[in-house]
PDB file of N, CA and C in Angstrom:
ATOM      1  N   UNK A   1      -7.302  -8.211 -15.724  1.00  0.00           N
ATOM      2  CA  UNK A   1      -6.487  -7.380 -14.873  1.00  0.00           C
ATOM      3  C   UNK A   1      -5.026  -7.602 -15.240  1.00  0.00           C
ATOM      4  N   UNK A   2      -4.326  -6.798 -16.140  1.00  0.00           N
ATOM      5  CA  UNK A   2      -3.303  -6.846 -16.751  1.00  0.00           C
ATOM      6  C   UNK A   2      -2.288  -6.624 -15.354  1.00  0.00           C
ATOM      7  N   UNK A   3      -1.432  -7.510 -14.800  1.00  0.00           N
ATOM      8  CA  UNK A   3      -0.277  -7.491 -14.408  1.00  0.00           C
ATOM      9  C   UNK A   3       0.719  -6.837 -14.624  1.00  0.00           C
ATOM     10  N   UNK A   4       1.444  -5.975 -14.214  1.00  0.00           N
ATOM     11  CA  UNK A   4       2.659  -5.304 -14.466  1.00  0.00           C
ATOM     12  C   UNK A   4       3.945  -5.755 -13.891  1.00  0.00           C
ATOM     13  N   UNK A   5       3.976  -5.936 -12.669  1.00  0.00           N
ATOM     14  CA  UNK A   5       5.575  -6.279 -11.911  1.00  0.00           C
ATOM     15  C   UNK A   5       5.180  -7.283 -11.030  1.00  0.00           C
ATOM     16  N   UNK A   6       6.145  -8.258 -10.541  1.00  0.00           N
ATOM     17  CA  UNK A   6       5.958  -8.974  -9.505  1.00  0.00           C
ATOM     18  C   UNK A   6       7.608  -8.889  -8.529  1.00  0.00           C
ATOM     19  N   UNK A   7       7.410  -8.078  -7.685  1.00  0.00           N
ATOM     20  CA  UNK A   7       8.585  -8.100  -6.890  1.00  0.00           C
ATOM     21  C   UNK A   7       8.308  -8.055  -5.112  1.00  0.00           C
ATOM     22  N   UNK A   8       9.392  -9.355  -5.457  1.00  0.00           N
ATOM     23  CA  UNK A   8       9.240 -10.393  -3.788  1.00  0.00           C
ATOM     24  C   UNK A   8       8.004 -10.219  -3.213  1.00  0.00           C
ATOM     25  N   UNK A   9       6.783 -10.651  -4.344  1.00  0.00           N
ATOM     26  CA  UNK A   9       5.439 -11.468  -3.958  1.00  0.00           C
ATOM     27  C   UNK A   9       4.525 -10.327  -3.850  1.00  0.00           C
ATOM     28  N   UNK A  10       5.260  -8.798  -3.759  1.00  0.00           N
ATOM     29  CA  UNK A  10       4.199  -7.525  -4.012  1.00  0.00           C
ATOM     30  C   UNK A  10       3.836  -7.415  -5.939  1.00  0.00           C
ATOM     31  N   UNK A  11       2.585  -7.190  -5.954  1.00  0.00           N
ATOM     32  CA  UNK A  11       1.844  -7.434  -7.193  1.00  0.00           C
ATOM     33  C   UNK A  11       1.613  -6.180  -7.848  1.00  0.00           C
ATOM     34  N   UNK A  12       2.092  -5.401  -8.169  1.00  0.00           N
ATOM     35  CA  UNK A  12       1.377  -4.284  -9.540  1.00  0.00           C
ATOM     36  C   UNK A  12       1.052  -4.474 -10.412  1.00  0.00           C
ATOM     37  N   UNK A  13      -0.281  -4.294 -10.249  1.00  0.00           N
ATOM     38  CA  UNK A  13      -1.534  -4.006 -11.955  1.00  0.00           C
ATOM     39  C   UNK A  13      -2.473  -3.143 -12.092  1.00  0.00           C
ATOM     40  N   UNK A  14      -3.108  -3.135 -13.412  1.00  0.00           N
ATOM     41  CA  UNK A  14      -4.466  -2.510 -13.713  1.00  0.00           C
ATOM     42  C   UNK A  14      -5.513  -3.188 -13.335  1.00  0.00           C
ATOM     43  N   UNK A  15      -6.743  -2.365 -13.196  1.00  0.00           N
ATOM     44  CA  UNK A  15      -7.733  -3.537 -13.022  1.00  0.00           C
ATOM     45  C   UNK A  15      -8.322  -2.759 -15.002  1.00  0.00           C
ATOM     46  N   UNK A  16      -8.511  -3.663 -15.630  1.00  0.00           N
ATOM     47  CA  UNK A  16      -9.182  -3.265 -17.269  1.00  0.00           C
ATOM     48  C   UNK A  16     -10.365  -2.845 -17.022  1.00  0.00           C
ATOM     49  N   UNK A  17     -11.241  -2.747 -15.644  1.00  0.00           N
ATOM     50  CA  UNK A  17     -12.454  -1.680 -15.640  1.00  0.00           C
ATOM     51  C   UNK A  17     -12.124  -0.374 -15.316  1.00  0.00           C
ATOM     52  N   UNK A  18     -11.081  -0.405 -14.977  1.00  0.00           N
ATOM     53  CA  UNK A  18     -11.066   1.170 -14.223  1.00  0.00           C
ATOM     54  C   UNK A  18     -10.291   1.652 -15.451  1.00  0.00           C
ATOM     55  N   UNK A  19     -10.603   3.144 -15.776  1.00  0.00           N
ATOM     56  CA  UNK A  19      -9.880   4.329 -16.124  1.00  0.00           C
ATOM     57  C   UNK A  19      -9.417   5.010 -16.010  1.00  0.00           C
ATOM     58  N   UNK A  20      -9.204   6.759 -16.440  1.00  0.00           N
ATOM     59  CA  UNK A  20      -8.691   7.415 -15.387  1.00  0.00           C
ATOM     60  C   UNK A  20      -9.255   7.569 -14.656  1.00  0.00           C
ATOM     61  N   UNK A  21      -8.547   8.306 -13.671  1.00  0.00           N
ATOM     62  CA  UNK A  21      -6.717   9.158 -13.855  1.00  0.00           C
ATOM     63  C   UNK A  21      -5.828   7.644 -13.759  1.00  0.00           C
ATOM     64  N   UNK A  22      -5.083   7.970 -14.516  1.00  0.00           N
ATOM     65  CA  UNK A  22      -3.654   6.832 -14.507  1.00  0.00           C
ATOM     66  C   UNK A  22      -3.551   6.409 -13.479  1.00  0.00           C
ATOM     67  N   UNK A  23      -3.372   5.261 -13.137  1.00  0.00           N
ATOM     68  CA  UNK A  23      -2.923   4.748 -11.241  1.00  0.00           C
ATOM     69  C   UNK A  23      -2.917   3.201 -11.880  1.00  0.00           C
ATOM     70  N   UNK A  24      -2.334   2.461 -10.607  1.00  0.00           N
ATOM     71  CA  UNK A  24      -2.505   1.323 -10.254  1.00  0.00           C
ATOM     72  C   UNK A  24      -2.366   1.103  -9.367  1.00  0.00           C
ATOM     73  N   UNK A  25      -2.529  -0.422  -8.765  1.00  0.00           N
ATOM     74  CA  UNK A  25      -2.886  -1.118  -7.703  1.00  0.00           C
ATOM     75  C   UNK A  25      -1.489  -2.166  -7.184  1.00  0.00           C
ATOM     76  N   UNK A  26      -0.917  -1.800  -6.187  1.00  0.00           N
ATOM     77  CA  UNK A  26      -0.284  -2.837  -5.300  1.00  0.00           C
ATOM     78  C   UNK A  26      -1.183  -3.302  -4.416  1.00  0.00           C
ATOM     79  N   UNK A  27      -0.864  -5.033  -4.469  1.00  0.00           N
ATOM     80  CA  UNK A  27      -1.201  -6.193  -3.821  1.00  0.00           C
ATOM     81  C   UNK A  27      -0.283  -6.975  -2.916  1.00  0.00           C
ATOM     82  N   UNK A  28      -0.399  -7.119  -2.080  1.00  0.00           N
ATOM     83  CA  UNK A  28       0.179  -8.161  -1.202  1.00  0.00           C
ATOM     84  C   UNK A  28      -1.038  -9.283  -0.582  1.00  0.00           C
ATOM     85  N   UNK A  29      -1.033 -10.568  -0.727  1.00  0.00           N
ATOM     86  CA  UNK A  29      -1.648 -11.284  -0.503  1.00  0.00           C
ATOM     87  C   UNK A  29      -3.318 -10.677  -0.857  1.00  0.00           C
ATOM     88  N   UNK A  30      -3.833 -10.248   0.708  1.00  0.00           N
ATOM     89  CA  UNK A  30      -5.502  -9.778   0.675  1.00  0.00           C
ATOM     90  C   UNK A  30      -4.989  -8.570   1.079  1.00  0.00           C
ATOM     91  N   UNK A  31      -4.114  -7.764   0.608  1.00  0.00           N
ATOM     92  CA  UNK A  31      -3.940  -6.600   1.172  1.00  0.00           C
ATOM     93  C   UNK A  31      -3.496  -5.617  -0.273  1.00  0.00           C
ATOM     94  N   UNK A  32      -4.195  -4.046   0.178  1.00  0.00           N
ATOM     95  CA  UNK A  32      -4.209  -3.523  -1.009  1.00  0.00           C
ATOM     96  C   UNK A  32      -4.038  -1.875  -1.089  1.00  0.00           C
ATOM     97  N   UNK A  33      -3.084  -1.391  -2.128  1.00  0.00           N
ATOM     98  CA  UNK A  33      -3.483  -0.051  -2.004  1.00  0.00           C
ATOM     99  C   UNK A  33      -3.034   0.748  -3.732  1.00  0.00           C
ATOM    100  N   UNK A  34      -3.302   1.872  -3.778  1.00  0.00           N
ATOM    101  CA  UNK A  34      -3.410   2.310  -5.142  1.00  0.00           C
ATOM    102  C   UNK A  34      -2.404   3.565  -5.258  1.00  0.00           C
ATOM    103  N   UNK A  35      -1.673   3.572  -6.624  1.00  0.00           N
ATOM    104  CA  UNK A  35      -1.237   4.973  -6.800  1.00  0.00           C
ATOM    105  C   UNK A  35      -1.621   5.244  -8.169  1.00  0.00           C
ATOM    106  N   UNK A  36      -2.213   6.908  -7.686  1.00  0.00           N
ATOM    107  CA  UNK A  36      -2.296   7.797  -8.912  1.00  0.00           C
ATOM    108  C   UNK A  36      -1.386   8.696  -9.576  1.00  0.00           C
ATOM    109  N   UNK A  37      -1.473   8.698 -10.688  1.00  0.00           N
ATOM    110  CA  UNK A  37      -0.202   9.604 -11.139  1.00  0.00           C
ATOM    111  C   UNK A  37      -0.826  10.674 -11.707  1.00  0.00           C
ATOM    112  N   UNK A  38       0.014  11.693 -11.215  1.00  0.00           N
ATOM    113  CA  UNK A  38      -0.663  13.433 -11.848  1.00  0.00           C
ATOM    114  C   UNK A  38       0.698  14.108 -12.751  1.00  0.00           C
ATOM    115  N   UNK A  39      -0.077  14.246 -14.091  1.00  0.00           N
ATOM    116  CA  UNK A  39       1.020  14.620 -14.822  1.00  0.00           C
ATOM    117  C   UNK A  39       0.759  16.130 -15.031  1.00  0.00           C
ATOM    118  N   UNK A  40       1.560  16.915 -15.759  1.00  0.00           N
ATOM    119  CA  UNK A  40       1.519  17.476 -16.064  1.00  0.00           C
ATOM    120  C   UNK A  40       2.711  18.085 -17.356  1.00  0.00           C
ATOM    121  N   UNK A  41       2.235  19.160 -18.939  1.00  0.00           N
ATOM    122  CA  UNK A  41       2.916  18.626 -19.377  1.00  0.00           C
ATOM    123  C   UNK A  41       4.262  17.479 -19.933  1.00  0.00           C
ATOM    124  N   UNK A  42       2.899  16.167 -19.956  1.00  0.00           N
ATOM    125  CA  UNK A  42       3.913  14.943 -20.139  1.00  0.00           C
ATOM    126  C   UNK A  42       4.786  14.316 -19.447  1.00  0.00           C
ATOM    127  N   UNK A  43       5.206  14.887 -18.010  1.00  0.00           N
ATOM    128  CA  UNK A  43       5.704  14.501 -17.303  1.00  0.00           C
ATOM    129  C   UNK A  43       4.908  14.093 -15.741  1.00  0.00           C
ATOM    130  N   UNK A  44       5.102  13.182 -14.997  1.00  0.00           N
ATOM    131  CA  UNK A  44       4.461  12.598 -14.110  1.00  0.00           C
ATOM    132  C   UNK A  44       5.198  13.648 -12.703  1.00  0.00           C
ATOM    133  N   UNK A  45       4.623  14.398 -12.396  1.00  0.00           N
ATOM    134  CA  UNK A  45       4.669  15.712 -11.292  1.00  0.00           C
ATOM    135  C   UNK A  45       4.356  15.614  -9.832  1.00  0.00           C
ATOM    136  N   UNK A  46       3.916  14.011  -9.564  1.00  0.00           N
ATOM    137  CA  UNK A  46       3.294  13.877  -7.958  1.00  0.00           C
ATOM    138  C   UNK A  46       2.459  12.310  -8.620  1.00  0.00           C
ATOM    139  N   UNK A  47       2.882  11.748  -7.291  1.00  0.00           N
ATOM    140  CA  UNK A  47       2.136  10.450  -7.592  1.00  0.00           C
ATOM    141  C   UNK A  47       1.152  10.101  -5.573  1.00  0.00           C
ATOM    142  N   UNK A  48       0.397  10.069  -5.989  1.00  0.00           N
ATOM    143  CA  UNK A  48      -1.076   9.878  -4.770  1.00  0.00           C
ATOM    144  C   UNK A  48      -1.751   8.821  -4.320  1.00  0.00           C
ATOM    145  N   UNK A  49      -1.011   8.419  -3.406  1.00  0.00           N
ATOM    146  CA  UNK A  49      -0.943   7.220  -2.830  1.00  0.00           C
ATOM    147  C   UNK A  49      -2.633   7.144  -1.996  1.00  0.00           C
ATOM    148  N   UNK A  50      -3.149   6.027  -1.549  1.00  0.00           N
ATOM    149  CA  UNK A  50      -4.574   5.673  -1.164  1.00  0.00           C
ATOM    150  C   UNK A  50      -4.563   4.250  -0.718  1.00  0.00           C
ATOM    151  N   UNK A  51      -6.026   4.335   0.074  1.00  0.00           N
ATOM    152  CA  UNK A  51      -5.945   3.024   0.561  1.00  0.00           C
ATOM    153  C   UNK A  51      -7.048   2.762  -0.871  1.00  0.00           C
ATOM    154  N   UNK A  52      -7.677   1.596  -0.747  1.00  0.00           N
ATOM    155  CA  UNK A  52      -8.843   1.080  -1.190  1.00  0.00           C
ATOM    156  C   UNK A  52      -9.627   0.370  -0.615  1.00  0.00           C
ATOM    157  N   UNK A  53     -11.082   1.128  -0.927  1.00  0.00           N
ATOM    158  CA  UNK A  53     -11.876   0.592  -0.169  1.00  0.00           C
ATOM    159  C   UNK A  53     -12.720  -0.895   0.100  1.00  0.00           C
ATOM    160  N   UNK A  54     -13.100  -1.324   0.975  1.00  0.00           N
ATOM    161  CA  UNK A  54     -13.348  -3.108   1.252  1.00  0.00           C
ATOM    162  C   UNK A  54     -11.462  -3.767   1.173  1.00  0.00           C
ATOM    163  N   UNK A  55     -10.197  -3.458   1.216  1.00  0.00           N
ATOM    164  CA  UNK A  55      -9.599  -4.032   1.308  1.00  0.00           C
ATOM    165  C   UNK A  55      -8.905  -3.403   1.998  1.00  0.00           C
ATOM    166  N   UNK A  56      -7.728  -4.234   2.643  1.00  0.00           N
ATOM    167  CA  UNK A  56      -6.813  -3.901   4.304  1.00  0.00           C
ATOM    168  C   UNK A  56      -5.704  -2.896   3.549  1.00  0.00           C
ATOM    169  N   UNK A  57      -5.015  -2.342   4.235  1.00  0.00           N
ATOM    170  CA  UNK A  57      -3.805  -1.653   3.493  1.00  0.00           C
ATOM    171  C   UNK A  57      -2.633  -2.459   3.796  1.00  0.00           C
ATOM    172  N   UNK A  58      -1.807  -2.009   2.940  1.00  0.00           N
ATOM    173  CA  UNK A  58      -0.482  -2.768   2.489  1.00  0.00           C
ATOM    174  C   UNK A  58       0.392  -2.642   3.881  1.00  0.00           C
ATOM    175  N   UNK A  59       1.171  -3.519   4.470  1.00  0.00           N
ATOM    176  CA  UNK A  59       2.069  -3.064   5.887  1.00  0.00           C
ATOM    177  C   UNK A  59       2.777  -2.336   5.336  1.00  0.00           C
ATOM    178  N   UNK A  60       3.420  -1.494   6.724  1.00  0.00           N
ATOM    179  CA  UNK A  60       4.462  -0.271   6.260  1.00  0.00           C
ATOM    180  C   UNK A  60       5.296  -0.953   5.463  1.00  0.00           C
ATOM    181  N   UNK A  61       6.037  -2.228   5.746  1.00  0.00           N
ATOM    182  CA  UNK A  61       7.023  -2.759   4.817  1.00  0.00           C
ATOM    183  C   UNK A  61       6.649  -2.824   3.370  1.00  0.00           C
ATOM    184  N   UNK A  62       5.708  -3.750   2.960  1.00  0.00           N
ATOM    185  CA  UNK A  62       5.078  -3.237   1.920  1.00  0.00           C
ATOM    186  C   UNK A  62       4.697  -2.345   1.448  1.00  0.00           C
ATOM    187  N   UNK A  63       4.194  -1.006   1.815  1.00  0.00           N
ATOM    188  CA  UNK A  63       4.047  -0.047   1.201  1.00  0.00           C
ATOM    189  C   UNK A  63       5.516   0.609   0.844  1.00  0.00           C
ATOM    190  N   UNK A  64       6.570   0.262   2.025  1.00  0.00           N
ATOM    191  CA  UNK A  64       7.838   1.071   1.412  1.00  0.00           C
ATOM    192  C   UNK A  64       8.194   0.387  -0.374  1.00  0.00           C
ATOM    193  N   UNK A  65       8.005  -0.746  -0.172  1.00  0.00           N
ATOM    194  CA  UNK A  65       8.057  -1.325  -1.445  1.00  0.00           C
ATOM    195  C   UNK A  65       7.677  -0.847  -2.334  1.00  0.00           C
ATOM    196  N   UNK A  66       5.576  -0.749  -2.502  1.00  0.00           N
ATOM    197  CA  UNK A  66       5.212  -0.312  -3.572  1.00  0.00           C
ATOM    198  C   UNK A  66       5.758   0.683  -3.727  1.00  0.00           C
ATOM    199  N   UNK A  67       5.975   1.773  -2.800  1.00  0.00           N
ATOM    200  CA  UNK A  67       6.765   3.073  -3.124  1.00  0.00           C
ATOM    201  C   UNK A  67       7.687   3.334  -3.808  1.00  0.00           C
ATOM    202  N   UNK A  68       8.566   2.636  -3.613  1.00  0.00           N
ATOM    203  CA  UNK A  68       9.795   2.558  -4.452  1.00  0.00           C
ATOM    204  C   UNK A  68       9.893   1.926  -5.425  1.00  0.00           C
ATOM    205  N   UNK A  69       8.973   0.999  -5.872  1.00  0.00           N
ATOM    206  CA  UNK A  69       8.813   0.578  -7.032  1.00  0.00           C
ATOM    207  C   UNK A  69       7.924   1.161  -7.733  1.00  0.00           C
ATOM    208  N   UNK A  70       7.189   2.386  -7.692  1.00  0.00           N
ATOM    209  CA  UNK A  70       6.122   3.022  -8.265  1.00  0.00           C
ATOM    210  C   UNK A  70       7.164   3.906  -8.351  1.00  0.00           C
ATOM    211  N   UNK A  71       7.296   4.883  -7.922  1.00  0.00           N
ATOM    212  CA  UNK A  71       9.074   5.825  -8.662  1.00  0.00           C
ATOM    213  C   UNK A  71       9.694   5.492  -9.232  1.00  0.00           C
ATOM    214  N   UNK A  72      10.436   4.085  -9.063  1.00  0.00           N
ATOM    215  CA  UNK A  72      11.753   3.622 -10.254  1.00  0.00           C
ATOM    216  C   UNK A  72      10.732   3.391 -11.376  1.00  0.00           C
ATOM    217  N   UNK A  73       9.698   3.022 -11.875  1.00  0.00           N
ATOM    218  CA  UNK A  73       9.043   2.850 -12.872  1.00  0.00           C
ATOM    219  C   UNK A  73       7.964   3.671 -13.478  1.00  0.00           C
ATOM    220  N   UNK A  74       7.638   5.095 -12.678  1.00  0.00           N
ATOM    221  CA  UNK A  74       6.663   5.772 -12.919  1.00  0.00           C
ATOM    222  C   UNK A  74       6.576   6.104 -14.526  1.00  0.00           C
ATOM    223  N   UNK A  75       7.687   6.527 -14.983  1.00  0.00           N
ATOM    224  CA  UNK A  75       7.556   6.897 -16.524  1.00  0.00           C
ATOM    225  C   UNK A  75       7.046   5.274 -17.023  1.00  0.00           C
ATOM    226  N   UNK A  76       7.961   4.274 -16.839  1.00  0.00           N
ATOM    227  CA  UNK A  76       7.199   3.129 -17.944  1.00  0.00           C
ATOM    228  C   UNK A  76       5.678   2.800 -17.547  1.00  0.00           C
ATOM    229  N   UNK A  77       5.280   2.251 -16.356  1.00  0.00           N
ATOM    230  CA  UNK A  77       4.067   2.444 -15.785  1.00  0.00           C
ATOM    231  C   UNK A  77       3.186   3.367 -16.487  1.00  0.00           C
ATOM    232  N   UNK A  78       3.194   5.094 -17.084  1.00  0.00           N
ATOM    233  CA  UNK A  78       2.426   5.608 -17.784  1.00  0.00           C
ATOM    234  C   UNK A  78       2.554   4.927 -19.081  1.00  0.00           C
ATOM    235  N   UNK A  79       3.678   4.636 -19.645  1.00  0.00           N
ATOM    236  CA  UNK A  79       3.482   4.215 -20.980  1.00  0.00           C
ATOM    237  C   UNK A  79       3.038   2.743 -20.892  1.00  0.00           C
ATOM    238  N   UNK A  80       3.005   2.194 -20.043  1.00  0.00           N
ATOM    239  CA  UNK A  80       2.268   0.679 -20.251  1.00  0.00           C
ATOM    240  C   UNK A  80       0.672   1.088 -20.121  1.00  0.00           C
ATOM    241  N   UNK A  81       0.068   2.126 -19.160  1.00  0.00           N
ATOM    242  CA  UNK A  81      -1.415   2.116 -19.132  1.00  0.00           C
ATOM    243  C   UNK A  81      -1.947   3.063 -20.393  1.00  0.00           C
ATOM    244  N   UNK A  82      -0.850   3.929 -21.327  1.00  0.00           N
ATOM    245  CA  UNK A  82      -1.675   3.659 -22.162  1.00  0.00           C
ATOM    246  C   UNK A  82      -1.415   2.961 -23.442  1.00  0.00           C
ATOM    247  N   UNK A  83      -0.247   1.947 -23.288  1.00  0.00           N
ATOM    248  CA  UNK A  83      -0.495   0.838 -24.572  1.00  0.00           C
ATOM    249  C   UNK A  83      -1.648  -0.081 -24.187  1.00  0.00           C
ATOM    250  N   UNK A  84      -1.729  -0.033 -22.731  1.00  0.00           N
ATOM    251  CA  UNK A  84      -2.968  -0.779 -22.622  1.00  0.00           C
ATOM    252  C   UNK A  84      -4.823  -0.143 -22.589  1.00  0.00           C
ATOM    253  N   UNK A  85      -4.619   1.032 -22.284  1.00  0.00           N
ATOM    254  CA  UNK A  85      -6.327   1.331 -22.055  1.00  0.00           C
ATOM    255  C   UNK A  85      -6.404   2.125 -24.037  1.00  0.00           C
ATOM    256  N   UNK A  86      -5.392   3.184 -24.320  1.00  0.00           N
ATOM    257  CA  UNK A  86      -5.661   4.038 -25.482  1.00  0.00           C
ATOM    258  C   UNK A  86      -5.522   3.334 -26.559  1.00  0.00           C
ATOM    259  N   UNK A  87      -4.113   2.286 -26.423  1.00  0.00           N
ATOM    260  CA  UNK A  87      -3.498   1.424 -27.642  1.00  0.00           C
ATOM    261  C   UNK A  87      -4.200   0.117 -28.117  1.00  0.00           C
ATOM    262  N   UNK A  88      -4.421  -0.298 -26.506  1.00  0.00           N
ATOM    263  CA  UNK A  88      -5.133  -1.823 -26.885  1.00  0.00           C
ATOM    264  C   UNK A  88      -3.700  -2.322 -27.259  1.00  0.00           C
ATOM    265  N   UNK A  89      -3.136  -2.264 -26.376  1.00  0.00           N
ATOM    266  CA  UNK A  89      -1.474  -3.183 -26.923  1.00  0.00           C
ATOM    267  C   UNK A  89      -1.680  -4.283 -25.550  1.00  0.00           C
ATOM    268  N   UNK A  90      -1.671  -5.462 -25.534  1.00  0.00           N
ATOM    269  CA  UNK A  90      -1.182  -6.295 -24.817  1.00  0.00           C
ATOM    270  C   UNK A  90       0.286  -6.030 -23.960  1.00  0.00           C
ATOM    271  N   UNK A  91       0.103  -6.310 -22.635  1.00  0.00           N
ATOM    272  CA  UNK A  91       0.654  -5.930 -21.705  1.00  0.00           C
ATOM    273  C   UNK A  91       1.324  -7.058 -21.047  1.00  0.00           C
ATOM    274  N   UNK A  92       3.028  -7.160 -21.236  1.00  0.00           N
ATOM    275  CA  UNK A  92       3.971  -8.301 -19.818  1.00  0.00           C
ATOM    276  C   UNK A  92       4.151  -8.211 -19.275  1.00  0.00           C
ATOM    277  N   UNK A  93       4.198  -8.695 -18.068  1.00  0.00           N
ATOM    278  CA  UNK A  93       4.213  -8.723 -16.735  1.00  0.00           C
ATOM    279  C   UNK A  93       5.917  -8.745 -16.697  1.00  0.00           C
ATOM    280  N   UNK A  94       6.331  -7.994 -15.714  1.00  0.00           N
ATOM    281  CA  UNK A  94       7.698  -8.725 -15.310  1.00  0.00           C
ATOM    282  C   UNK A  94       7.783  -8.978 -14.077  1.00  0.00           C
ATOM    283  N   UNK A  95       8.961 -10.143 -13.687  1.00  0.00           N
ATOM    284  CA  UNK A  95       9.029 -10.079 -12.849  1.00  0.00           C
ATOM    285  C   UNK A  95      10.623  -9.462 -12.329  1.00  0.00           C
ATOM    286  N   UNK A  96      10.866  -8.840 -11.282  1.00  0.00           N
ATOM    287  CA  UNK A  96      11.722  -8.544 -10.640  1.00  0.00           C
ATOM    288  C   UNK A  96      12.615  -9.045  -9.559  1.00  0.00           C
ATOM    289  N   UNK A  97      13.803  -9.196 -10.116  1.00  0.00           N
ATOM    290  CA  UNK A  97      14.081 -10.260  -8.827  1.00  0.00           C
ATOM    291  C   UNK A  97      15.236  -9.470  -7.989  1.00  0.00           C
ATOM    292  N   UNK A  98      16.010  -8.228  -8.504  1.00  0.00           N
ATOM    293  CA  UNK A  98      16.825  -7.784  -8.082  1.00  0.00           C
ATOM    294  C   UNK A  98      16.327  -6.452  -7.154  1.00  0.00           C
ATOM    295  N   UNK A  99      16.826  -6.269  -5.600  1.00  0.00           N
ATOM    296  CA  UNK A  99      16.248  -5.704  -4.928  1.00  0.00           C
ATOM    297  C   UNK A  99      16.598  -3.821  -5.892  1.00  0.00           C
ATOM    298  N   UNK A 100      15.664  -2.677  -5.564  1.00  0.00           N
ATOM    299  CA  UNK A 100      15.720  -1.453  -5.965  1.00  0.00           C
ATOM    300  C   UNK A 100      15.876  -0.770  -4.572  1.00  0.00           C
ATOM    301  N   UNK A 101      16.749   0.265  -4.960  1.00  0.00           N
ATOM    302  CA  UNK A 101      16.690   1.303  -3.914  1.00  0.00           C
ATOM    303  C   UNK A 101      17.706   1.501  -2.830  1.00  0.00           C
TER     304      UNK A 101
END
């Protein structure tokens, strides 16, 4: 489960079983929820937020988070899932320490 961001303890990643449609997963502790991204010519056009199922959803505070950190990064976010699912490119995590938004 390739890691993407870690900002103030909220977690974005892939899980390497899942495929499409493009999305990932914010984590907070045991708490969880997913965004999908819908492109269209090449550009990311609406992103579709969800709970997931068997796990709690993210608090409003947290979700404002993933939110805003799934927008400031939506373009790199597509290009990291597919250096990772199409490329097979190894994937870094960053972490974030400076607040967005």
């Amino acid at each position: 489960m390739p890691k993407l961001y870690e900002y103030f303890g909220l977690i974005i990643l892939f899980y390497s079983n899942e495929h499409q449609p493009i999305h990932v997963h914010g984590k907070y502790q045991d708490r969880e929820n997913k965004a999908e991204f819908i492109i269209l010519d090449g550009k990311v056009t609406e992103i579709k937020y969800s709970s997931v199922r068997g796990k709690d959803p993210l608090t409003k505070n947290d979700m404002k988070k993933f939110k805003t950190l799934i927008e400031y990064f939506k373009d790199d976010i597509v290009q990291k899932w597919i250096d990772f699912f199409v490329l097979n490119k190894e994937i870094k995590a960053e972490k974030i320490t400076q607040k967005i938004g």
